[in-house]
Protein backbone atom coordinates (compact mmCIF):
# COMPACT_ATOMS: atom_id res chain seq x y z
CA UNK A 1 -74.43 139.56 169.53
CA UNK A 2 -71.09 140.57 170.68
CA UNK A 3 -68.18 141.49 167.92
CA UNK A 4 -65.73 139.19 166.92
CA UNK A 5 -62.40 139.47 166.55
CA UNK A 6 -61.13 140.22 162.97
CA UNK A 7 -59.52 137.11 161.30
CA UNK A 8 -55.95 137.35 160.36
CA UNK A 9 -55.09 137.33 156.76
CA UNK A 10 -54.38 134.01 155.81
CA UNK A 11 -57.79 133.25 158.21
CA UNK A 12 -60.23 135.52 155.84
CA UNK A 13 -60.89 133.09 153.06
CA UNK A 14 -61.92 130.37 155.46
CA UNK A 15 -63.52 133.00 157.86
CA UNK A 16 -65.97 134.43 155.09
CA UNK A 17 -66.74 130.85 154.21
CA UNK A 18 -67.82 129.78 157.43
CA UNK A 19 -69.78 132.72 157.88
CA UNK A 20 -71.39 132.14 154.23
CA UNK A 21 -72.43 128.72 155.01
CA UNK A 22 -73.74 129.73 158.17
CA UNK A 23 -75.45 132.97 157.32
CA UNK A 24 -76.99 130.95 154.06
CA UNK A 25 -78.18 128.41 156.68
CA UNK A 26 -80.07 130.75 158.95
CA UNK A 27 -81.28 133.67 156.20
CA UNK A 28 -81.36 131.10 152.71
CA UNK A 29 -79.46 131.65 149.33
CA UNK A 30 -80.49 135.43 149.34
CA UNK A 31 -78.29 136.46 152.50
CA UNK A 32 -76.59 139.40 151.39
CA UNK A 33 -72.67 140.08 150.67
CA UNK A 34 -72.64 142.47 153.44
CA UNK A 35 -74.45 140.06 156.20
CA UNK A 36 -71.50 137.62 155.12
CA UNK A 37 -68.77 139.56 155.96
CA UNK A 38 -70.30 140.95 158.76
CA UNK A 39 -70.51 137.54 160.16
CA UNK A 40 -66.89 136.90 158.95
CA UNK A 41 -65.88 140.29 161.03
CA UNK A 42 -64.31 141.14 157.45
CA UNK A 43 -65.08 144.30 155.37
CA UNK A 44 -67.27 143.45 152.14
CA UNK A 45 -64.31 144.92 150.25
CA UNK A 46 -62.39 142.00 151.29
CA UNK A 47 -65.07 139.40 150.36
CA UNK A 48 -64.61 140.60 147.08
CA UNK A 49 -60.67 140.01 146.67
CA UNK A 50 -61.47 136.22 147.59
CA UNK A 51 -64.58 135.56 145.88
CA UNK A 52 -65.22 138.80 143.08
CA UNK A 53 -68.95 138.23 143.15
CA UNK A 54 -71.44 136.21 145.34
CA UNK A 55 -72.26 133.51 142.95
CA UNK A 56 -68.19 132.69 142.78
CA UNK A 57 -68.77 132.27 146.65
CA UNK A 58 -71.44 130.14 146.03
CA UNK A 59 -69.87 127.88 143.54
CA UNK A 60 -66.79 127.52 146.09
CA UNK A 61 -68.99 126.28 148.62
CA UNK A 62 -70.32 123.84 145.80
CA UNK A 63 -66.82 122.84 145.14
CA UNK A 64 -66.06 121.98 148.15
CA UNK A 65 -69.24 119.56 148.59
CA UNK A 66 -68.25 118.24 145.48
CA UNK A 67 -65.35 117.19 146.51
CA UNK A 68 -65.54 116.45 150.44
CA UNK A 69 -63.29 113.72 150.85
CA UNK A 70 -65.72 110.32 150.51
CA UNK A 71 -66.23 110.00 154.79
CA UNK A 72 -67.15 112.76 154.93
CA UNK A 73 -69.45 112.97 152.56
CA UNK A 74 -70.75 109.43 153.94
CA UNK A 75 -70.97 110.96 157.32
CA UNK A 76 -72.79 113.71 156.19
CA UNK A 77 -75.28 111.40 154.59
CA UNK A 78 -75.86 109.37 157.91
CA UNK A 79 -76.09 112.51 159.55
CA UNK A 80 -79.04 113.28 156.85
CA UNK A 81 -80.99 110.33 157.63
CA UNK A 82 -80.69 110.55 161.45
CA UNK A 83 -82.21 114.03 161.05
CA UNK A 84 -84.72 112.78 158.73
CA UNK A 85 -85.88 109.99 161.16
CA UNK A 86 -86.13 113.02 164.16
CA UNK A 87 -88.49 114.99 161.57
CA UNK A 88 -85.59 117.37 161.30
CA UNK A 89 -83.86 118.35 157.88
CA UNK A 90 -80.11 118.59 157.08
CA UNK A 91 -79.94 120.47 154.13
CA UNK A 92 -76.86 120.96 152.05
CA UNK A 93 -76.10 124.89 153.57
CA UNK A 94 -76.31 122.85 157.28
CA UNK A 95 -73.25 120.12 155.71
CA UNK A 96 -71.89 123.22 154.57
CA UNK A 97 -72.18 124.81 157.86
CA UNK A 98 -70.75 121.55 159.95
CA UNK A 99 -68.01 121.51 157.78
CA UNK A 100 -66.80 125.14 158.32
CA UNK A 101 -67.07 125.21 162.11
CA UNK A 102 -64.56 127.20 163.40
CA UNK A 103 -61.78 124.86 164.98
CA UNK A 104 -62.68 123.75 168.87
């Protein structure tokens, strides 16, 4: 896996949350600090001044579930079932992931 580029500053916070919702996708809720901000290209040090411990990260990532605007959420939900019908799941770190692609 080749290195990525380091986000800018105002890019961390929504760099380490893609990368938490992805890394929780692929290695569960016990993915480590340090796999995070690896995947964010961001030192764990600066994890920490955004979210001061991993279950504040968590919660964030909760929040923002929570309050998805409603099509999204609705989309999400459709995008549940299709899986569901194709034997596949779509858990909530997989919304979480969709949601926090990085921009196209």
């Amino acid at each position: 896996m080749g290195s990525m580029p380091r986000p800018k500053t105002g890019d961390k916070r929504a760099a380490i949350l893609r990368a938490a919702t992805k890394t929780i996708a692929e290695y569960g809720i016990g993915a480590s600090t340090a796999s995070i901000a690896k995947a964010a290209a961001v030192a764990e040090g600066s994890l920490f001044r955004y979210f001061p411990d991993k279950d504040k990260l968590l919660n964030e990532l909760y929040r923002e579930l929570v309050h998805a605007p409603a099509p999204e959420r609705q989309r999400a939900i459709e995008e549940a079932e299709r899986r569901r019908r194709r034997g596949q799941p779509y858990t909530l770190a997989d919304y979480l992931h969709d949601r926090h692609k990085s921009p196209s």
